[in-house]
PDB file of N, CA and C in Angstrom:
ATOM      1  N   UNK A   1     -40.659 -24.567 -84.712  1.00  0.00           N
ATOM      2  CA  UNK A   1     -39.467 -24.029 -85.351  1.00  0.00           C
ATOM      3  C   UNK A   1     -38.646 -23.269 -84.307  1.00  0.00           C
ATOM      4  N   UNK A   2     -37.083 -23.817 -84.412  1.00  0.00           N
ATOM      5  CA  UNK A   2     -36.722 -22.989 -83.519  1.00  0.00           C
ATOM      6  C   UNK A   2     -35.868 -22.023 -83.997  1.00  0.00           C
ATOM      7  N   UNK A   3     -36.147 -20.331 -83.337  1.00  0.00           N
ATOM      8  CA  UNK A   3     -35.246 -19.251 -83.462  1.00  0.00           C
ATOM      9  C   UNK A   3     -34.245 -18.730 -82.990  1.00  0.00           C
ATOM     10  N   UNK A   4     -32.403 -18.333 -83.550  1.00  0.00           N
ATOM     11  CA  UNK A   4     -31.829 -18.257 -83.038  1.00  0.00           C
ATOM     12  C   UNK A   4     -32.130 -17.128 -82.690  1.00  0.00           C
ATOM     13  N   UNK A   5     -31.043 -16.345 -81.821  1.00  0.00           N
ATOM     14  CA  UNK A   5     -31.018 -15.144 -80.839  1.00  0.00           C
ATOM     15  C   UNK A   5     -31.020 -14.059 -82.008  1.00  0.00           C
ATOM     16  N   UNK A   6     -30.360 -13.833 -82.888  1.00  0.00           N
ATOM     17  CA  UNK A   6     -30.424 -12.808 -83.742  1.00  0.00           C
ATOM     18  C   UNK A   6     -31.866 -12.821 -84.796  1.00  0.00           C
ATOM     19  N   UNK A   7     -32.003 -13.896 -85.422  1.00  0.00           N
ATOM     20  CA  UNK A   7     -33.598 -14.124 -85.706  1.00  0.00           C
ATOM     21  C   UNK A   7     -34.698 -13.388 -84.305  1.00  0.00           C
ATOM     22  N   UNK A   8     -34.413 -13.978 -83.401  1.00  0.00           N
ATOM     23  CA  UNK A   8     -35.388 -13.055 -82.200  1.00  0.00           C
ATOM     24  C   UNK A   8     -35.748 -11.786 -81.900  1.00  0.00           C
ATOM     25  N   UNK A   9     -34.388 -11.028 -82.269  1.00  0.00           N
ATOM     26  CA  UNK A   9     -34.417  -9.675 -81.678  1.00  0.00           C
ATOM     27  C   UNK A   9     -34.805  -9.476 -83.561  1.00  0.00           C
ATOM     28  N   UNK A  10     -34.105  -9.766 -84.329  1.00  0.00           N
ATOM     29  CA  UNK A  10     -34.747  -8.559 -85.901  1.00  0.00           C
ATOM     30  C   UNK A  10     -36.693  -8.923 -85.931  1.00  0.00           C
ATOM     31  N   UNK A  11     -36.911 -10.303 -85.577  1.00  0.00           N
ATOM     32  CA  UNK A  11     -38.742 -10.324 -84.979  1.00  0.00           C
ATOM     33  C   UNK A  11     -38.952  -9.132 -84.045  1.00  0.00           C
ATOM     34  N   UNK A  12     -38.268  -8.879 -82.874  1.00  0.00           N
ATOM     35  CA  UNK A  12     -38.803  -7.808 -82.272  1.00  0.00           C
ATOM     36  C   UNK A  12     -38.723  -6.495 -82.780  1.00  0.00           C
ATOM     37  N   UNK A  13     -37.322  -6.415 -83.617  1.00  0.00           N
ATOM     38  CA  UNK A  13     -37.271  -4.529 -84.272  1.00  0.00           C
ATOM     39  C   UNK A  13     -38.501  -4.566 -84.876  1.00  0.00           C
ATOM     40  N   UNK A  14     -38.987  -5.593 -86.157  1.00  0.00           N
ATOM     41  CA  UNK A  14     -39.037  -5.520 -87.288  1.00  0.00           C
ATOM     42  C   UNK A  14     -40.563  -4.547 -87.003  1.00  0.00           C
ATOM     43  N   UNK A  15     -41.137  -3.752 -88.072  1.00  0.00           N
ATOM     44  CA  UNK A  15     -42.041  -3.227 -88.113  1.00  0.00           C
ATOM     45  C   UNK A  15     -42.085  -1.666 -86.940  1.00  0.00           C
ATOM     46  N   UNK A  16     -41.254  -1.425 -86.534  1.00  0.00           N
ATOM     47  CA  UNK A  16     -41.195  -0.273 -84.965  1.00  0.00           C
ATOM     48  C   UNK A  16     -40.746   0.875 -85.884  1.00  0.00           C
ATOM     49  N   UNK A  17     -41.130   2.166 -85.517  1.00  0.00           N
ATOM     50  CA  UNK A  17     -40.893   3.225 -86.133  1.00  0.00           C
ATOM     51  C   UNK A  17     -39.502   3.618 -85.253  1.00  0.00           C
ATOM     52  N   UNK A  18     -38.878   4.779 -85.694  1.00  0.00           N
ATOM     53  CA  UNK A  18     -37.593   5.270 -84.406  1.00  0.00           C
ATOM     54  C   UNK A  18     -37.814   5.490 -83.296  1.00  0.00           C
ATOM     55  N   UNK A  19     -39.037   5.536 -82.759  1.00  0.00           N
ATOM     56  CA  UNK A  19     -39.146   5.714 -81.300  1.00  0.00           C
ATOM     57  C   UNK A  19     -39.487   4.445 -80.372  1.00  0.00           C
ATOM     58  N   UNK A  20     -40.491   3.643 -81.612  1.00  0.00           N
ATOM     59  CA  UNK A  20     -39.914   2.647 -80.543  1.00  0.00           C
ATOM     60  C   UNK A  20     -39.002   1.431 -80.308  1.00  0.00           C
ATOM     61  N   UNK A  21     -37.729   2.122 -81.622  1.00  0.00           N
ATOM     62  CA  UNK A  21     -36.337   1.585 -81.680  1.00  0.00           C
ATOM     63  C   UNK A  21     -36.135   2.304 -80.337  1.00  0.00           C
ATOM     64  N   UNK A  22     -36.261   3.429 -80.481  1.00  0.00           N
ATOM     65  CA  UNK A  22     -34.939   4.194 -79.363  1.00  0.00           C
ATOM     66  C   UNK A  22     -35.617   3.773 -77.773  1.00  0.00           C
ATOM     67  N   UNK A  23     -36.690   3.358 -77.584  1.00  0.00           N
ATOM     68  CA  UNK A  23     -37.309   2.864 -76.246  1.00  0.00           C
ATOM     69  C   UNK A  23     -36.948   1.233 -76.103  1.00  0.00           C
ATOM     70  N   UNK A  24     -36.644   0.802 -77.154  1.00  0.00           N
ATOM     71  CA  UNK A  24     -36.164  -1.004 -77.130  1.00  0.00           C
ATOM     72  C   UNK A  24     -34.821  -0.458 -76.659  1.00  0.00           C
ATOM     73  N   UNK A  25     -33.861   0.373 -77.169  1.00  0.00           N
ATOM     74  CA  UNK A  25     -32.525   0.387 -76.821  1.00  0.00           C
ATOM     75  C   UNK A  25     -32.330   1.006 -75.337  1.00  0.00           C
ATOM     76  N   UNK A  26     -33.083   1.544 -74.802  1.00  0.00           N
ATOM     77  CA  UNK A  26     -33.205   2.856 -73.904  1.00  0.00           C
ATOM     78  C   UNK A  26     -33.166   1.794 -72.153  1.00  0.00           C
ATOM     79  N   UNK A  27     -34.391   1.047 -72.995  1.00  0.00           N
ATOM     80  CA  UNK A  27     -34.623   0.344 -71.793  1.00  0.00           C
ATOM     81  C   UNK A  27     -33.487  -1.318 -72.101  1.00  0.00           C
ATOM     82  N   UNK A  28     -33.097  -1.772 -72.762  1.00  0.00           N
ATOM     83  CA  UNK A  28     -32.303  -2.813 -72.998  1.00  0.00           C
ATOM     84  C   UNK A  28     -31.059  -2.097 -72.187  1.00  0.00           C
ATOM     85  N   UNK A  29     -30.848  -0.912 -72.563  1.00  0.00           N
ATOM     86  CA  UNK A  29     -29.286  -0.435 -71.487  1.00  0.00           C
ATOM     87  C   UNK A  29     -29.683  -0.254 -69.883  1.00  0.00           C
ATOM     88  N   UNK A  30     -31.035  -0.020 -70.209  1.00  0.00           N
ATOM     89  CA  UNK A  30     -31.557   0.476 -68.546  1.00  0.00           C
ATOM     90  C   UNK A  30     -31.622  -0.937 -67.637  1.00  0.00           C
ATOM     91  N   UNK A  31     -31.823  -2.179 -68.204  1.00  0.00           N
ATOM     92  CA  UNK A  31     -31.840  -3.555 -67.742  1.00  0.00           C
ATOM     93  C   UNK A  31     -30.594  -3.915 -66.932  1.00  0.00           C
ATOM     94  N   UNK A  32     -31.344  -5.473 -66.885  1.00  0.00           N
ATOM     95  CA  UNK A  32     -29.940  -6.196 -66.400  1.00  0.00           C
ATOM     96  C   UNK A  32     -29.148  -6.477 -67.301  1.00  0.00           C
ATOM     97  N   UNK A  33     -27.850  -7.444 -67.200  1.00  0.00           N
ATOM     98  CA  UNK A  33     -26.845  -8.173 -67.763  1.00  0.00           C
ATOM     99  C   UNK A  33     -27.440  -9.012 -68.785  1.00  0.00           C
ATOM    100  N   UNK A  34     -29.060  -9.375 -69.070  1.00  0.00           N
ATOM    101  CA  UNK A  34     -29.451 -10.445 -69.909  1.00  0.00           C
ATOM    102  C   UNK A  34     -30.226 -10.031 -71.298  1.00  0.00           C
ATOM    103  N   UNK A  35     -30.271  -8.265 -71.618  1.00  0.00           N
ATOM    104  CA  UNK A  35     -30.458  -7.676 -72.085  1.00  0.00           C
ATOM    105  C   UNK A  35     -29.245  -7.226 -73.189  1.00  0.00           C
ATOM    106  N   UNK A  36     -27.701  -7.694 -72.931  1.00  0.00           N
ATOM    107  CA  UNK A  36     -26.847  -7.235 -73.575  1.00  0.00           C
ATOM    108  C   UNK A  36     -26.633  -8.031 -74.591  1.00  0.00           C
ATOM    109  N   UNK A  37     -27.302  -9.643 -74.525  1.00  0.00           N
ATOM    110  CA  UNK A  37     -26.847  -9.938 -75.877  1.00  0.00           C
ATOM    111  C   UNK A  37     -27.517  -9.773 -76.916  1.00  0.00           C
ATOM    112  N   UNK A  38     -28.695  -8.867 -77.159  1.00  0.00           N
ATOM    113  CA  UNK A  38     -29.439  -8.601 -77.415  1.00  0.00           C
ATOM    114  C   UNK A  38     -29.182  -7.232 -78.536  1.00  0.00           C
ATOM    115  N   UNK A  39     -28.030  -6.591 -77.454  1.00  0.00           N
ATOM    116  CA  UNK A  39     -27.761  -5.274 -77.706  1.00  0.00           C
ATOM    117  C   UNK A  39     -26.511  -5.123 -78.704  1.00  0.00           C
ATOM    118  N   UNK A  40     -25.893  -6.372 -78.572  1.00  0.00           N
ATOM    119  CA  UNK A  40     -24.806  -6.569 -79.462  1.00  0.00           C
ATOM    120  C   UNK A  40     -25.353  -7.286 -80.971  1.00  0.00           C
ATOM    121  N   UNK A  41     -26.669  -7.869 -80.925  1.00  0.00           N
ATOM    122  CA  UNK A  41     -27.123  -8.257 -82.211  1.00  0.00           C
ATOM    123  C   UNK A  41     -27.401  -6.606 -83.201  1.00  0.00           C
ATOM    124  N   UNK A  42     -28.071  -5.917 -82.188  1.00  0.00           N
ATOM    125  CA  UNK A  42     -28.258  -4.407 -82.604  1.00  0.00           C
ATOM    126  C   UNK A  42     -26.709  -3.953 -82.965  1.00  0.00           C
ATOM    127  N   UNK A  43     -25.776  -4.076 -82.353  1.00  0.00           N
ATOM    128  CA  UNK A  43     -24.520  -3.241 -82.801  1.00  0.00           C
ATOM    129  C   UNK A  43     -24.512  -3.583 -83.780  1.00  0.00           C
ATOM    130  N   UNK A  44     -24.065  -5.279 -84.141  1.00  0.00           N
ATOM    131  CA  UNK A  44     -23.905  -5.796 -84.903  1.00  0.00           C
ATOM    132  C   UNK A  44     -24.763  -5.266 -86.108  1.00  0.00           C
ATOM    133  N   UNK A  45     -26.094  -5.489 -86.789  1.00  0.00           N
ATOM    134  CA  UNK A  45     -26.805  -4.841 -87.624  1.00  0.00           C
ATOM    135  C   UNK A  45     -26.083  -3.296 -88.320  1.00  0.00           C
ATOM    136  N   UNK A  46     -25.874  -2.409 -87.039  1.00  0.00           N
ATOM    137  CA  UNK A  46     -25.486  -1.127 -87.599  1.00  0.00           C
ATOM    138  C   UNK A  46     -24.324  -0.965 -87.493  1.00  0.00           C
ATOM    139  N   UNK A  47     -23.244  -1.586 -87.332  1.00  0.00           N
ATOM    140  CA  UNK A  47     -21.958  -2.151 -87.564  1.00  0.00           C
ATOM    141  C   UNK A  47     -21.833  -2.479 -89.381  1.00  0.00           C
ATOM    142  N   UNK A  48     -22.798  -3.216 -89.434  1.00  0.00           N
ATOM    143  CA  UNK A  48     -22.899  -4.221 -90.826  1.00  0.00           C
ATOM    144  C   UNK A  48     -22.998  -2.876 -92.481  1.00  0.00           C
ATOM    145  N   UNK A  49     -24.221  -2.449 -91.556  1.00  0.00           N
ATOM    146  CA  UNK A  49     -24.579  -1.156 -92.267  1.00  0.00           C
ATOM    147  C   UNK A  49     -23.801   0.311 -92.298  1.00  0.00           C
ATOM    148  N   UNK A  50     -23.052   0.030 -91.827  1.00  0.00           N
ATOM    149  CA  UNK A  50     -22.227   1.563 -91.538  1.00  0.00           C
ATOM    150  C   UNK A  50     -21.367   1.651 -92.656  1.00  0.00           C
ATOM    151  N   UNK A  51     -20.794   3.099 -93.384  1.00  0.00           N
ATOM    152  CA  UNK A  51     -19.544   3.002 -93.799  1.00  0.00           C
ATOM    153  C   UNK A  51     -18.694   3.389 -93.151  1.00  0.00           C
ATOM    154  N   UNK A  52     -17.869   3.271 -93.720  1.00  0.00           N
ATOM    155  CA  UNK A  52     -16.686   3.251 -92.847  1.00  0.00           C
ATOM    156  C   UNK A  52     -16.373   4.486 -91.929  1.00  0.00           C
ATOM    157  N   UNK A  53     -16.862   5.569 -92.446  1.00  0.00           N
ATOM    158  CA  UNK A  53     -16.883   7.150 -91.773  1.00  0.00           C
ATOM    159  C   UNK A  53     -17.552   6.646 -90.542  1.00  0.00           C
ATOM    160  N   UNK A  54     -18.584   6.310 -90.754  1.00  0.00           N
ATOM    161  CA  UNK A  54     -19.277   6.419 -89.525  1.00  0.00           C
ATOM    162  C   UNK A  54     -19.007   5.084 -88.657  1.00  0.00           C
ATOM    163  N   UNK A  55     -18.218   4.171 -88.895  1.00  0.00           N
ATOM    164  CA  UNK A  55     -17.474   2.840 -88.029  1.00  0.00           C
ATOM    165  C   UNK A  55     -16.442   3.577 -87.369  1.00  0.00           C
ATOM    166  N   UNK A  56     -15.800   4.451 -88.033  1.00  0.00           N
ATOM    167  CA  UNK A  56     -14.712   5.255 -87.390  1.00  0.00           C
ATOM    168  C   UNK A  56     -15.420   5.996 -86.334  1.00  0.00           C
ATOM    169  N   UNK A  57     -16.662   6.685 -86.847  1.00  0.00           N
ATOM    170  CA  UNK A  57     -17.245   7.625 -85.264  1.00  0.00           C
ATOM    171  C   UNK A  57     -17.353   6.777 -84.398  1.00  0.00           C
ATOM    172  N   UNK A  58     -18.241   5.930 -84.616  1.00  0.00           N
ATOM    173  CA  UNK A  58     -18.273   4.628 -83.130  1.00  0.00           C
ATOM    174  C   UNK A  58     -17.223   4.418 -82.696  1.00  0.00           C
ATOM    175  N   UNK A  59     -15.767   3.899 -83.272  1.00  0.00           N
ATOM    176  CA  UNK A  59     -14.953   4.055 -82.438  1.00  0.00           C
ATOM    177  C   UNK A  59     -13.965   4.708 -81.651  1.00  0.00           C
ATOM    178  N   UNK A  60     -14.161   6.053 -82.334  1.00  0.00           N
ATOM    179  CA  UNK A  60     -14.029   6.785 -81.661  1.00  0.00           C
ATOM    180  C   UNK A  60     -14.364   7.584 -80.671  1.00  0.00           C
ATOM    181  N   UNK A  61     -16.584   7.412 -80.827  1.00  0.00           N
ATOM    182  CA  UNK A  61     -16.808   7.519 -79.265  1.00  0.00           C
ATOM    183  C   UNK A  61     -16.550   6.553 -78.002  1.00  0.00           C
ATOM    184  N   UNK A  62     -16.619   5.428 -79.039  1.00  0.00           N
ATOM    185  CA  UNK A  62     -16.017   4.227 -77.805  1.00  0.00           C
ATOM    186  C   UNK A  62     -14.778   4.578 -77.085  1.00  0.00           C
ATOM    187  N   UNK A  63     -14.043   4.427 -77.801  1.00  0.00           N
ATOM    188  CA  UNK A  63     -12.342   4.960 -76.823  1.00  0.00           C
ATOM    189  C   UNK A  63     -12.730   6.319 -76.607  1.00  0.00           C
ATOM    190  N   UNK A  64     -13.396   7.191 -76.845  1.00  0.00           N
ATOM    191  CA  UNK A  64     -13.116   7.990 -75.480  1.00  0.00           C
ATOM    192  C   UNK A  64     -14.185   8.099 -74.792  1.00  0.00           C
ATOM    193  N   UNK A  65     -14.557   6.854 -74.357  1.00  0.00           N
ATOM    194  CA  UNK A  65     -15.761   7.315 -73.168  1.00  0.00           C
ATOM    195  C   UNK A  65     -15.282   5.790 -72.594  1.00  0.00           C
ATOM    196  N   UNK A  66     -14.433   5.164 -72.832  1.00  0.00           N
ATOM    197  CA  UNK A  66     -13.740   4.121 -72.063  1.00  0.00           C
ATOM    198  C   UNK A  66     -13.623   4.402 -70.853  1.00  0.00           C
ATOM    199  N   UNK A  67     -13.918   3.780 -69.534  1.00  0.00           N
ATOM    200  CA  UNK A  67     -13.493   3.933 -68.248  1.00  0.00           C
ATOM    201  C   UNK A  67     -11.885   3.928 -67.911  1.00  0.00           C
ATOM    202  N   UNK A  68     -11.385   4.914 -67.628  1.00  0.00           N
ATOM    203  CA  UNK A  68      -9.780   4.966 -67.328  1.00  0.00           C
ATOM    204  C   UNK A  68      -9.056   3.857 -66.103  1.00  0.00           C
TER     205      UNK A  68
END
């Protein structure tokens, strides 16, 4: 059976308490370039789940921690 990329990574969250969410994310940013699409299935998820208050915080830490 084959699994797409987002099937892959919710197999890897699935069952992890918050710490070792925050050590999958910690070290996925600490990686290379082949780690990011990975990281966008994760946005994506808590993107999905957010309301809107808190879609607004994300983008608002995003634009301001944008490189000038």
């Amino acid at each position: 059976m084959m699994m797409d990329l987002r099937q892959a990574i919710f197999q890897r969250l699935q069952n992890k308490n918050e710490s070792e969410l925050h050590e999958i994310i910690t070290d996925s940013i600490n990686n290379d370039e082949r780690t990011l699409p990975g990281l966008g299935v994760i946005f994506e998820l808590i993107w999905k789940k957010s309301d809107e208050q808190t879609q607004n915080l994300l983008i608002s830490t995003l634009e301001s921690n944008l490189p000038q």
